[in-house]
Protein backbone atom coordinates (compact mmCIF):
# COMPACT_ATOMS: atom_id res chain seq x y z
CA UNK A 1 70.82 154.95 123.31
CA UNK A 2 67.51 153.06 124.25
CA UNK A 3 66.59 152.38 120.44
CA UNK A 4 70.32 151.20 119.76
CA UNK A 5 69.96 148.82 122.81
CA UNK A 6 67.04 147.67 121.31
CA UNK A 7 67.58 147.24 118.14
CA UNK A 8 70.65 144.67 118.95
CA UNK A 9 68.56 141.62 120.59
CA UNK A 10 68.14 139.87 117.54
CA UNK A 11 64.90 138.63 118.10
CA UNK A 12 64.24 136.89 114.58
CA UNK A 13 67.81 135.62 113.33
CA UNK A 14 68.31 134.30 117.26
CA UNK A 15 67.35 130.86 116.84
CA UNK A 16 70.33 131.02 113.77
CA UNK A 17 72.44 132.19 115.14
CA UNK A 18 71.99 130.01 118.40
CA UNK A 19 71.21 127.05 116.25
CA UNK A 20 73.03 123.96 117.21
CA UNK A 21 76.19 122.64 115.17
CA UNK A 22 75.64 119.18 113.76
CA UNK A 23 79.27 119.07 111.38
CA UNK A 24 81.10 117.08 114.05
CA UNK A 25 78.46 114.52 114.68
CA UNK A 26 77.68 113.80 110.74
CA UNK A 27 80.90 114.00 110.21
CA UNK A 28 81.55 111.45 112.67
CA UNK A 29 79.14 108.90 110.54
CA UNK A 30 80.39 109.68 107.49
CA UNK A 31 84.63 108.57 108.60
CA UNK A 32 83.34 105.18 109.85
CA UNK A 33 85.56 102.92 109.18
CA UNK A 34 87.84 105.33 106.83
CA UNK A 35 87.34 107.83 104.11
CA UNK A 36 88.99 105.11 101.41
CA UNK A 37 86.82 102.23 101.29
CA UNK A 38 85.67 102.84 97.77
CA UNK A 39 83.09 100.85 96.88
CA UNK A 40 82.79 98.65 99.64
CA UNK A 41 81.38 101.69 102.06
CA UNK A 42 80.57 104.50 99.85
CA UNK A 43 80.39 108.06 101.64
CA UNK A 44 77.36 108.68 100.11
CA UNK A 45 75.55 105.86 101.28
CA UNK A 46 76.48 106.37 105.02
CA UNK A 47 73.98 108.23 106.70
CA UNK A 48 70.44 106.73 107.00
CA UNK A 49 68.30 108.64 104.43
CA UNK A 50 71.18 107.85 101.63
CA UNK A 51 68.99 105.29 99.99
CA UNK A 52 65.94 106.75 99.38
CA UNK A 53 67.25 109.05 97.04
CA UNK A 54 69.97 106.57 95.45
CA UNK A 55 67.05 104.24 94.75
CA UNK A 56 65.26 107.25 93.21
CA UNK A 57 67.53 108.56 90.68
CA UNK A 58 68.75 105.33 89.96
CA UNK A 59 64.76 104.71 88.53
CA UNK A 60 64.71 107.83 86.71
CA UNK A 61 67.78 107.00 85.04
CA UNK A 62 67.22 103.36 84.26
CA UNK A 63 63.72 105.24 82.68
CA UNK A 64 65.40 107.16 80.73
CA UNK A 65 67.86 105.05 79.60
CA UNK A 66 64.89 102.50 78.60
CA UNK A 67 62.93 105.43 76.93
CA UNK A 68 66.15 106.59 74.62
CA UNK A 69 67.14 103.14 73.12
CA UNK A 70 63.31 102.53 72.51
CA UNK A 71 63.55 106.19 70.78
CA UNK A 72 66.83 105.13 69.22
CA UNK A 73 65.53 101.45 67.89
CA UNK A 74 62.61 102.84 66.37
CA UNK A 75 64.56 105.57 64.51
CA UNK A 76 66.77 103.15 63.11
CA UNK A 77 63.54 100.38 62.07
CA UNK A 78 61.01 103.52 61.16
CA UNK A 79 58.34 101.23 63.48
CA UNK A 80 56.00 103.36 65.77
CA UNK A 81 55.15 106.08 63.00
CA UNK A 82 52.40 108.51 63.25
CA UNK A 83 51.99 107.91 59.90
C-alpha cells in the first residue's frame, strides 16, 4: 500500500489541476455592456491585448491585398517581365 499512497500525490500535474479558474472573470469583460452591440463594441475587441493582433492581421492582409492586384495589374499590362 505505501507505493499506491505514493504514487497518488500528483506532484507534477498539481499546479493543473490546482490552477486557478479565470472563465468567470473574462467572461465578465467580455458581457460589458451586452453580447449584441455589433459593431459598436465588438467581443473581440474587449479585452486589453485585442488590438495588437487586430492591428496585425489587418497589415498582413492589407499586404497582401496590395501585393495581388499589383500581381493582377501586371498580368493584365505584361509590365514587370523578366524578359
Amino acid at each position: 500500500f505505501g507505493s499506491v499512497n505514493c504514487a497518488e500525490k500528483r506532484g507534477i500535474v498539481n499546479w493543473m489541476t490546482n490552477y486557478p479558474d479565470k472563465v468567470m472573470e473574462i467572461k465578465k469583460v467580455q458581457m460589458t455592456g451586452g453580447t449584441c452591440q455589433a459593431e459598436a463594441n465588438p467581443t473581440w475587441l474587449k479585452q486589453q491585448g485585442d488590438l495588437l493582433p487586430l492591428a496585425f492581421g489587418a497589415a498582413l492582409v492589407g499586404f497582401g491585398s496590395v501585393n495581388c492586384a499589383i500581381g493582377h495589374y501586371r498580368l493584365a499590362t505584361g509590365k514587370g517581365k523578366l524578359d
